[in-house]
N, C-alpha and C. Protein backbone atom coordinates (compact mmCIF):
# COMPACT_ATOMS: atom_id res chain seq x y z
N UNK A 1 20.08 8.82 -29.19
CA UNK A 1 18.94 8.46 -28.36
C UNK A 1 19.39 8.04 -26.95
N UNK A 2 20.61 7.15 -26.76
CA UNK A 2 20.90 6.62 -25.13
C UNK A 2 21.31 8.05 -24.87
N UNK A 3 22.22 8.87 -25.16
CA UNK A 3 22.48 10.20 -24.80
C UNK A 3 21.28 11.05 -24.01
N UNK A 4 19.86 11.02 -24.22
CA UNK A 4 18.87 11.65 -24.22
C UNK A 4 18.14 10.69 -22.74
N UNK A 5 18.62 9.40 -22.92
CA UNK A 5 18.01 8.83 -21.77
C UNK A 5 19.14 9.07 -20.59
N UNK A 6 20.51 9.28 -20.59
CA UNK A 6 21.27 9.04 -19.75
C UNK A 6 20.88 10.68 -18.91
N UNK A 7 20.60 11.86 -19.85
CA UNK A 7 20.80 13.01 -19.89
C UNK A 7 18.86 13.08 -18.50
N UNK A 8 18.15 12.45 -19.33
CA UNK A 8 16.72 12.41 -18.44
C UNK A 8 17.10 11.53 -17.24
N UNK A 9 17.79 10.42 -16.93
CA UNK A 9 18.02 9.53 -15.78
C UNK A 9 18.91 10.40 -15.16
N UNK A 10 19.80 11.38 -15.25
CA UNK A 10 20.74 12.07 -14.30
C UNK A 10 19.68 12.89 -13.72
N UNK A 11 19.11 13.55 -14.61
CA UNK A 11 18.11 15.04 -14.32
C UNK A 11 17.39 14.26 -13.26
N UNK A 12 16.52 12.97 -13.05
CA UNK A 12 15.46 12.51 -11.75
C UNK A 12 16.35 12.08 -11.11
N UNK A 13 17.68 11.48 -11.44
CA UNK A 13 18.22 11.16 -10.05
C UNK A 13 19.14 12.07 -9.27
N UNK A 14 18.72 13.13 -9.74
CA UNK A 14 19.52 14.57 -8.81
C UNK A 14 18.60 14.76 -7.36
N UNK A 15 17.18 14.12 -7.89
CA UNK A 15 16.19 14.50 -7.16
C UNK A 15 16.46 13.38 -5.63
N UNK A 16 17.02 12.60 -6.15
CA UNK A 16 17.23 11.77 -4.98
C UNK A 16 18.33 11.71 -4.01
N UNK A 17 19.19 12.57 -4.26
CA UNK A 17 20.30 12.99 -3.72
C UNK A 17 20.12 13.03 -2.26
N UNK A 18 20.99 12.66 -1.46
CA UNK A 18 20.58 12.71 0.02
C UNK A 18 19.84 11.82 0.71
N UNK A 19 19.23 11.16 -0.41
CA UNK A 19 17.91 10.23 0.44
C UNK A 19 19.04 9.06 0.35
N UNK A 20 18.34 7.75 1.58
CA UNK A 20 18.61 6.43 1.59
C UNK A 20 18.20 5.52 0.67
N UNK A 21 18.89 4.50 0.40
CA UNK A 21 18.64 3.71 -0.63
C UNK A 21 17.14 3.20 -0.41
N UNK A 22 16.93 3.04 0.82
CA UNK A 22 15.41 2.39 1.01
C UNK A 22 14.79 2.93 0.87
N UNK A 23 14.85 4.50 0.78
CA UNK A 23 13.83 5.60 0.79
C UNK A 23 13.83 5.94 -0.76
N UNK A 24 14.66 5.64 -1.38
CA UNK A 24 14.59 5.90 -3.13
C UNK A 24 14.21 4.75 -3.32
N UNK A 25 14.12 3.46 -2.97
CA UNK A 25 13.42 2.12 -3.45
C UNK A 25 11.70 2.28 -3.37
N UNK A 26 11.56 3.60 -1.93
CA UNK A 26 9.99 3.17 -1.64
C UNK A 26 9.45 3.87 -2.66
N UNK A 27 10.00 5.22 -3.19
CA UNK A 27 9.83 6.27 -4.07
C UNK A 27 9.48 5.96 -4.98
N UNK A 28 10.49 4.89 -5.73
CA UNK A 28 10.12 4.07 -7.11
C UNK A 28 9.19 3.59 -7.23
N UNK A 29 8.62 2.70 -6.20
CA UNK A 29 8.03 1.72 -5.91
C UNK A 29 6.72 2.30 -6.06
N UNK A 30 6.30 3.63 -5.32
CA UNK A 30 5.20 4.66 -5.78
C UNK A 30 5.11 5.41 -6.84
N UNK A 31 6.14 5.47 -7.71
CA UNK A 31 6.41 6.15 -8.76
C UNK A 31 5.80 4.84 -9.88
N UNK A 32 6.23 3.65 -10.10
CA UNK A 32 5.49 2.44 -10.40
C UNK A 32 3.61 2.50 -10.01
N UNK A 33 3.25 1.93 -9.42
CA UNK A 33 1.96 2.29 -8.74
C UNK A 33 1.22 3.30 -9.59
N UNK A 34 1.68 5.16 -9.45
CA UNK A 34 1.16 5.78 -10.05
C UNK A 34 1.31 5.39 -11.65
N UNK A 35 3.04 5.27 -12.34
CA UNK A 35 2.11 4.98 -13.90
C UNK A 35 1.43 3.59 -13.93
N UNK A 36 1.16 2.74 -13.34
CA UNK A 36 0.39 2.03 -13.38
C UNK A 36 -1.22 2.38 -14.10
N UNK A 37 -1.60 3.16 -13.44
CA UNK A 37 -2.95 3.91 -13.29
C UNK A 37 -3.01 5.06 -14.16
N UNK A 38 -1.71 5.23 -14.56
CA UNK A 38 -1.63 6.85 -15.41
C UNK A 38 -1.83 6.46 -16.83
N UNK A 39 -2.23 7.38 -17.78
CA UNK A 39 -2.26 7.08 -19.16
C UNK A 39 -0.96 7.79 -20.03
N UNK A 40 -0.65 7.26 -21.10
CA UNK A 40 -0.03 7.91 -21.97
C UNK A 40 0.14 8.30 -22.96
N UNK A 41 0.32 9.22 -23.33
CA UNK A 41 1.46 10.07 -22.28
C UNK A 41 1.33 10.35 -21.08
N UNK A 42 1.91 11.17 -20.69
CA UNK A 42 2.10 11.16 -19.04
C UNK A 42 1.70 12.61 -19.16
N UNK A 43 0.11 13.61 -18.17
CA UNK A 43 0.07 14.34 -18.17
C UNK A 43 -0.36 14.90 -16.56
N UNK A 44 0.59 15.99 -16.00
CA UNK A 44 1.19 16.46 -14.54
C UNK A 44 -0.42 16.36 -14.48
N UNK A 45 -1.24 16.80 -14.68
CA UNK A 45 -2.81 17.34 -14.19
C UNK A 45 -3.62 16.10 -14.13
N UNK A 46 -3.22 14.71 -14.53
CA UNK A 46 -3.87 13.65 -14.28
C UNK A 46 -3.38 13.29 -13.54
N UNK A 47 -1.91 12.83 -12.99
CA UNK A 47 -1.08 12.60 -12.14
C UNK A 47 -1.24 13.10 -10.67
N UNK A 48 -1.74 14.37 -10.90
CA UNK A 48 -2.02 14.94 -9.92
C UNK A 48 -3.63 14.30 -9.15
N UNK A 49 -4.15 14.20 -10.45
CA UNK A 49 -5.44 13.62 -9.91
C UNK A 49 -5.63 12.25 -9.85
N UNK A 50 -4.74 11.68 -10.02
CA UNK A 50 -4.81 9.97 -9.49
C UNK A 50 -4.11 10.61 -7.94
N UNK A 51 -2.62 11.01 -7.77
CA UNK A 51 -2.30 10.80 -6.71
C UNK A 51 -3.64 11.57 -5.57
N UNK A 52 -4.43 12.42 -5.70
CA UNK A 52 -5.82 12.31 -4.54
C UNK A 52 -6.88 12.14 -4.80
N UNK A 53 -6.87 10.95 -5.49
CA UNK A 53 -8.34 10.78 -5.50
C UNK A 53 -8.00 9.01 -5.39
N UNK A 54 -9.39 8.40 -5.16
CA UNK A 54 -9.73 7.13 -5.11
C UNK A 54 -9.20 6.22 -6.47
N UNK A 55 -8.67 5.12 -6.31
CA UNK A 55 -8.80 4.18 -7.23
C UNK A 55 -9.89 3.66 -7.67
N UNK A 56 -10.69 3.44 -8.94
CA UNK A 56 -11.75 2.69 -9.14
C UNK A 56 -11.73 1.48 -9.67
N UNK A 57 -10.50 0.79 -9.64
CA UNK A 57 -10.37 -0.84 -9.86
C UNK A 57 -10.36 -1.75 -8.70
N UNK A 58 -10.62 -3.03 -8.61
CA UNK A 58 -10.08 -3.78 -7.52
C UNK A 58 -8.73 -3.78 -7.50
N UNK A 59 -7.67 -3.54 -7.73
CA UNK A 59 -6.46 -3.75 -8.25
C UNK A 59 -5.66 -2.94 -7.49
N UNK A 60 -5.77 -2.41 -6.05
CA UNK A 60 -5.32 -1.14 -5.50
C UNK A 60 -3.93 -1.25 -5.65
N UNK A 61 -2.79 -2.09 -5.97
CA UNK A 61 -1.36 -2.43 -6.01
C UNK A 61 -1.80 -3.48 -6.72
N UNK A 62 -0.92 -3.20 -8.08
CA UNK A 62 -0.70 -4.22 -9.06
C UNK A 62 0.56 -5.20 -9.24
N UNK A 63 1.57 -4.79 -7.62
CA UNK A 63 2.82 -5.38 -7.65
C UNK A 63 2.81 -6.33 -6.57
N UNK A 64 1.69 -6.54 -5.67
CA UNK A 64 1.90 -6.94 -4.63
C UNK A 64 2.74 -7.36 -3.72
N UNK A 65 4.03 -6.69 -3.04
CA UNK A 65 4.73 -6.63 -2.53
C UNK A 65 5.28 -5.18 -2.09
N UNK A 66 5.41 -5.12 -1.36
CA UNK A 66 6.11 -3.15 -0.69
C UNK A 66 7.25 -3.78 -0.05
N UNK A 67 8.05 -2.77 0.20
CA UNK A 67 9.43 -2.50 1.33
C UNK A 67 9.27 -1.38 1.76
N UNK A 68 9.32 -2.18 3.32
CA UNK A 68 8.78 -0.46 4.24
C UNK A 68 10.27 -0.02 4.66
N UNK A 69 10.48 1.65 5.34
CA UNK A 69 11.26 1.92 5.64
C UNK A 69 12.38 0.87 6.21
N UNK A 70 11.84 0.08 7.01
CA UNK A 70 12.61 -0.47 7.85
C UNK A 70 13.66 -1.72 6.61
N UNK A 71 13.70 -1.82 5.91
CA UNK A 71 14.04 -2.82 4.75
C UNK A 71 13.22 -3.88 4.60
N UNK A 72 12.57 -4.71 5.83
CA UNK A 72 11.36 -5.59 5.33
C UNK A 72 10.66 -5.71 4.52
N UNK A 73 10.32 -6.92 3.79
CA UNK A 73 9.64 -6.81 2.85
C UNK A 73 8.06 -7.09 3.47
N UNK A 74 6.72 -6.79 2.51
CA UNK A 74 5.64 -7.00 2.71
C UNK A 74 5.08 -7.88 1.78
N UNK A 75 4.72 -9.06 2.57
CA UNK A 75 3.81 -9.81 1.00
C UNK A 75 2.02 -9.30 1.00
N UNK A 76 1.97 -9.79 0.05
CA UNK A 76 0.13 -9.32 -0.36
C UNK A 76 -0.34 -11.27 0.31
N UNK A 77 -1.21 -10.62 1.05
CA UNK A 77 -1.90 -11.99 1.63
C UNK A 77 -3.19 -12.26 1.82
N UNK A 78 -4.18 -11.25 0.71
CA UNK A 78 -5.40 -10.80 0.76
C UNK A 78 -5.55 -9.68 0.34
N UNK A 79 -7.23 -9.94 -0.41
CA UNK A 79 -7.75 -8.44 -0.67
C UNK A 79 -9.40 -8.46 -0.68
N UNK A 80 -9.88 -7.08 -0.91
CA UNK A 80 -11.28 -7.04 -1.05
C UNK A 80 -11.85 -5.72 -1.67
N UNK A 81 -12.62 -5.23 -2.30
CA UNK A 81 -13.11 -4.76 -3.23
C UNK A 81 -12.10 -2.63 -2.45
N UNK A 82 -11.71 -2.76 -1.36
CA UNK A 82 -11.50 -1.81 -1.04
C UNK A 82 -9.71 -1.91 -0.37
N UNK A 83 -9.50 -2.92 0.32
CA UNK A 83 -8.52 -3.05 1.23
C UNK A 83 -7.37 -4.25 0.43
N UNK A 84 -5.94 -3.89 0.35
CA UNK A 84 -5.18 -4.94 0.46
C UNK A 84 -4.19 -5.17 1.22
N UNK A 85 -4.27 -6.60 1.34
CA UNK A 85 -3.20 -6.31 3.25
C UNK A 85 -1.96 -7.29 2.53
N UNK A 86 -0.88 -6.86 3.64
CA UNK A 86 0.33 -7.38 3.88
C UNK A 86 0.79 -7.85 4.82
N UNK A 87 1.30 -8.55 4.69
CA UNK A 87 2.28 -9.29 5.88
C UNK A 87 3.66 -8.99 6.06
N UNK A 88 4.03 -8.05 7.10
CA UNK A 88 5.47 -8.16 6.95
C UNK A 88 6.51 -9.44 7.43
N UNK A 89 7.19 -9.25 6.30
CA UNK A 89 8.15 -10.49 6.26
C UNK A 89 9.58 -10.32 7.41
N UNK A 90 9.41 -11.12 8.43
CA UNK A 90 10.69 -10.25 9.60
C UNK A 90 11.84 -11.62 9.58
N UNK A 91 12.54 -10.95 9.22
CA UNK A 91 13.90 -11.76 9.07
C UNK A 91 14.45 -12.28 10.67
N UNK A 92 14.06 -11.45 11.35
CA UNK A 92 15.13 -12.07 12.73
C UNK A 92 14.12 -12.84 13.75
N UNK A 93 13.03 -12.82 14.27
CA UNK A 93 11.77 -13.25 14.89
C UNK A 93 10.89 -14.55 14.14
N UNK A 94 10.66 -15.05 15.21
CA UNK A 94 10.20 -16.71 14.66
C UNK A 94 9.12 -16.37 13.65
N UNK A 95 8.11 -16.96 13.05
CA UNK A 95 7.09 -16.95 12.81
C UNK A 95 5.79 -17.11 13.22
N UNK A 96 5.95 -16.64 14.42
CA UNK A 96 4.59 -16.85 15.53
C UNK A 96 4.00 -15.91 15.14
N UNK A 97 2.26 -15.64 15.93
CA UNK A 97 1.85 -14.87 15.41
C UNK A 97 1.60 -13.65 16.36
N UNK A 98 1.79 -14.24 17.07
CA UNK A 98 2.58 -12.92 17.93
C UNK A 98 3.17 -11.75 17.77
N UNK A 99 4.38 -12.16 16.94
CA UNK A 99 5.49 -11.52 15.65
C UNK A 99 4.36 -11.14 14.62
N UNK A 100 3.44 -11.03 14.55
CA UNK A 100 3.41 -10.58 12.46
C UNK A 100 2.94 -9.13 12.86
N UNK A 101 3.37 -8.83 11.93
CA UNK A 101 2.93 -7.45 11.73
C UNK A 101 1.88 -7.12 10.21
N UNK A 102 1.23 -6.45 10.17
CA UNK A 102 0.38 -6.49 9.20
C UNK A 102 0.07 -4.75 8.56
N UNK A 103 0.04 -4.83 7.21
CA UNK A 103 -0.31 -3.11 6.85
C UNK A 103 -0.99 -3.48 5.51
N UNK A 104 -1.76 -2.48 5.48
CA UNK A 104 -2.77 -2.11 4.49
C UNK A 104 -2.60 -1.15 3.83
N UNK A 105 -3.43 -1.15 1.90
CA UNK A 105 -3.35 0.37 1.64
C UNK A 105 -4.65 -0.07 0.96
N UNK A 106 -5.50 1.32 0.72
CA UNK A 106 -6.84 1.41 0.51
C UNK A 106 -6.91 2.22 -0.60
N UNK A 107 -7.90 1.60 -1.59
CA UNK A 107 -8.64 2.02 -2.52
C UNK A 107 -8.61 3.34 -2.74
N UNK A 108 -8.81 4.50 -1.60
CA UNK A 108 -8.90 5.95 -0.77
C UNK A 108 -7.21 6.34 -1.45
N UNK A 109 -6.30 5.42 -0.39
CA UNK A 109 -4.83 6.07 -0.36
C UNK A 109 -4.32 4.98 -1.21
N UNK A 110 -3.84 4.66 -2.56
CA UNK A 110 -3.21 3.64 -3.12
C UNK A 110 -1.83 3.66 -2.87
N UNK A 111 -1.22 5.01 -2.84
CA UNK A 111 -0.13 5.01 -2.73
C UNK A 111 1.31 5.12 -1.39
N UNK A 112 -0.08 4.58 -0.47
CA UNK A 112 0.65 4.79 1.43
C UNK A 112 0.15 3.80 1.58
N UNK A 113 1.08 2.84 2.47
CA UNK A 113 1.05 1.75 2.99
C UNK A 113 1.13 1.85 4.56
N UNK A 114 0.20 1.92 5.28
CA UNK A 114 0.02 1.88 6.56
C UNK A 114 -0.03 1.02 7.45
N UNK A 115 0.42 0.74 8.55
CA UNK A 115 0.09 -0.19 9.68
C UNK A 115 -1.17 -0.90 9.78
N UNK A 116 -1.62 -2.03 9.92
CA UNK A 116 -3.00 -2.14 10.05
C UNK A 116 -3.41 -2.38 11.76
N UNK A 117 -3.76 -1.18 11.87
CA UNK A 117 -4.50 -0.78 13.16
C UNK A 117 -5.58 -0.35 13.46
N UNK A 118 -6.40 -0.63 14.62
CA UNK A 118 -7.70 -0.31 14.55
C UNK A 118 -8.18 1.56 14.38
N UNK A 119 -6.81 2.10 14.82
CA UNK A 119 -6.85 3.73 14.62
C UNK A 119 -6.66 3.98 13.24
N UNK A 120 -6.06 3.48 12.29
CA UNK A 120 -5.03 3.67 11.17
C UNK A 120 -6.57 3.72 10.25
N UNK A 121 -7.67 2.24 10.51
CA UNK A 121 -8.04 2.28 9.46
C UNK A 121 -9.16 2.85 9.74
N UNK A 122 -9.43 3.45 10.95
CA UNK A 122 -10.82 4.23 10.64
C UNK A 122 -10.60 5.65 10.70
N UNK A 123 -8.88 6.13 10.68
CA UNK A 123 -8.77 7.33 9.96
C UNK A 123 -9.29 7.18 8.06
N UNK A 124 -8.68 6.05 7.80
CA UNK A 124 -8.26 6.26 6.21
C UNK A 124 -10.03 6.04 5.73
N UNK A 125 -10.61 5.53 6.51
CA UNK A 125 -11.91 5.24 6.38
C UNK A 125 -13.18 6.43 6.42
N UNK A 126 -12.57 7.74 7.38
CA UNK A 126 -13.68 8.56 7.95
C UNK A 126 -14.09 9.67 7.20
N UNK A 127 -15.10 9.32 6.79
CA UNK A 127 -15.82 10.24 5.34
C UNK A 127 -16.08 9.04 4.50
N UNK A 128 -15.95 7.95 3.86
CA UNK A 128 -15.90 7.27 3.32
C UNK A 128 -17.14 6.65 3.01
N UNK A 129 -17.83 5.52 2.12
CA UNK A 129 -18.70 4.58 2.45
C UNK A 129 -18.87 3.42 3.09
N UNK A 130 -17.60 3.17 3.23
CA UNK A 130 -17.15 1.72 4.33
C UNK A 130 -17.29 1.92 5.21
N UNK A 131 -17.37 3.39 5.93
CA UNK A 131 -17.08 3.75 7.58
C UNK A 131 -17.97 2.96 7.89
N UNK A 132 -19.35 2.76 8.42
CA UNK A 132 -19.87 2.14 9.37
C UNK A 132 -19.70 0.74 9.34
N UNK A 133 -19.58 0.21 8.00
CA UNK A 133 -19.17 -1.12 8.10
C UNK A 133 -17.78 -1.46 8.95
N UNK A 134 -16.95 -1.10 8.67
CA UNK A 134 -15.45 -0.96 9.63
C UNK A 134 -15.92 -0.73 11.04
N UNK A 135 -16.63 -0.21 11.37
CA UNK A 135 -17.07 0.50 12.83
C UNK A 135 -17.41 -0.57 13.50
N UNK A 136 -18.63 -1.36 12.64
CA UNK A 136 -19.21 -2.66 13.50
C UNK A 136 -18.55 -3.61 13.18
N UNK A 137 -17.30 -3.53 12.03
CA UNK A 137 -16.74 -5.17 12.21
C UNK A 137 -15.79 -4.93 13.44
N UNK A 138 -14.99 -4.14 13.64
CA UNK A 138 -14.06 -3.26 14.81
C UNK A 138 -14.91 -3.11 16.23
N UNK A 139 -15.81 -3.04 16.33
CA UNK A 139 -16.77 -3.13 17.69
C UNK A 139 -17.01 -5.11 17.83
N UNK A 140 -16.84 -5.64 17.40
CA UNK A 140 -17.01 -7.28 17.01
C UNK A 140 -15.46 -7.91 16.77
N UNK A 141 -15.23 -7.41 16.37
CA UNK A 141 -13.42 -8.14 16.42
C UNK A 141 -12.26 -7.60 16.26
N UNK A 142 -10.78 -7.99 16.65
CA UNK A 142 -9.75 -7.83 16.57
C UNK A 142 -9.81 -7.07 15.10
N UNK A 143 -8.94 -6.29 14.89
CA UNK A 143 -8.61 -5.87 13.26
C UNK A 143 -7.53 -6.90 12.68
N UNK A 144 -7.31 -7.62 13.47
CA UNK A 144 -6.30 -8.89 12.39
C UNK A 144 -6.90 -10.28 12.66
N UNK A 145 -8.00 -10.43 12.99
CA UNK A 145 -8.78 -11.54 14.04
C UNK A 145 -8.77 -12.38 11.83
N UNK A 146 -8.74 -13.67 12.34
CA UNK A 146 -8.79 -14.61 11.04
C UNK A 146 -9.99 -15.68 11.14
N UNK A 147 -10.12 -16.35 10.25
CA UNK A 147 -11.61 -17.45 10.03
C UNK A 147 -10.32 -18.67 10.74
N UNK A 148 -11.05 -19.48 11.63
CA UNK A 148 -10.06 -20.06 12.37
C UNK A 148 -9.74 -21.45 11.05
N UNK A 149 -10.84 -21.96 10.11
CA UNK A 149 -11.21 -22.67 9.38
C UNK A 149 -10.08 -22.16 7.99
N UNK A 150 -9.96 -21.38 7.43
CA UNK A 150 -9.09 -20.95 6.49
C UNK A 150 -8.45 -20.06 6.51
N UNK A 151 -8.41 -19.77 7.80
CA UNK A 151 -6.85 -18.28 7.99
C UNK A 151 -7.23 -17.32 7.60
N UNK A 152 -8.34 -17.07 7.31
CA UNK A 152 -8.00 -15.90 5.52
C UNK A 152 -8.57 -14.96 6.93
N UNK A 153 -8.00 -13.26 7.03
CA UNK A 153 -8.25 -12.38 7.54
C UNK A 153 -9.79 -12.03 7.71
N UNK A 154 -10.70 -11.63 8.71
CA UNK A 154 -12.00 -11.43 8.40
C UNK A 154 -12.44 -10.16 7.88
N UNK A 155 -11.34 -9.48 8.24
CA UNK A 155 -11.31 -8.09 7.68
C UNK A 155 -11.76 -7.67 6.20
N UNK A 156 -11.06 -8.78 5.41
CA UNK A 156 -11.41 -8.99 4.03
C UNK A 156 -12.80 -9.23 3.69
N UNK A 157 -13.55 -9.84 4.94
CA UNK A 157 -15.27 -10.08 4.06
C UNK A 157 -16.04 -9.27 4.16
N UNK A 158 -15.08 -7.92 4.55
CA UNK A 158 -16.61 -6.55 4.57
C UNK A 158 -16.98 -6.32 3.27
């Protein structure tokens, strides 16, 4: 039986050959995510159809934490029935807020973790049912603008 696992762990990690360690960490990391959501057994034609189509749980990342290219880590610092955001964690820069950087992944894309920008999210948004809501919270405030009273992102109360 370990024979059979060592023999299946060589065969996927041929696939990674060439890539950077951070870039086979993010891989996993989406490879996680999808069986998350997948059933089992594991069948290519569902797989296929989780990776484009919408999530229908609140639960869009069940690990809350990513590592983006850059090695930074991302914490989960909020969510809402569609959006969960991150904070990237920057090792060399104070903690002002100046410095933060922030990314999202959506209900839409579970498995891409994007910048959170006012362009970023009304691509991932356009076709959607959120669009106009995003439109007028984004015509009304910053896309990282917070409740000055509890921090918490306002982005989150659409």
């Amino acid at each position: 039986m370990e024979k059979n696992y060592q023999k299946l762990l060589y065969t996927v990690m041929k696939n990674f050959e060439g890539m950077s360690k951070i870039d086979s960490f993010d891989l996993i990391h989406k490879m996680e995510i999808l069986l998350y959501y997948a059933n089992s057994p594991l069948n290519i034609d569902e797989v296929k159809n989780i990776m484009s189509s919408e999530v229908q749980t609140e639960e869009i990342d069940p690990f809350y934490f990513n590592i983006l290219p850059n090695g930074n880590f991302c914490e989960f610092i909020g969510s809402n029935g569609v959006l969960h955001i991150y904070k990237e964690v920057n090792r060399f820069l104070p903690d002002w807020s100046i410095f933060n950087t922030y990314h999202y992944k959506s209900k839409y894309l579970p498995l891409e973790l994007k910048k959170l920008t006012r362009r970023n999210l009304l691509q991932s948004f356009e076709g959607k049912p959120y669009q106009e809501k995003i439109k007028v919270f984004l015509k009304m405030n910053k896309v990282t603008k917070k409740d000055t009273i509890t921090n918490k992102m306002l982005l989150l109360n659409i």
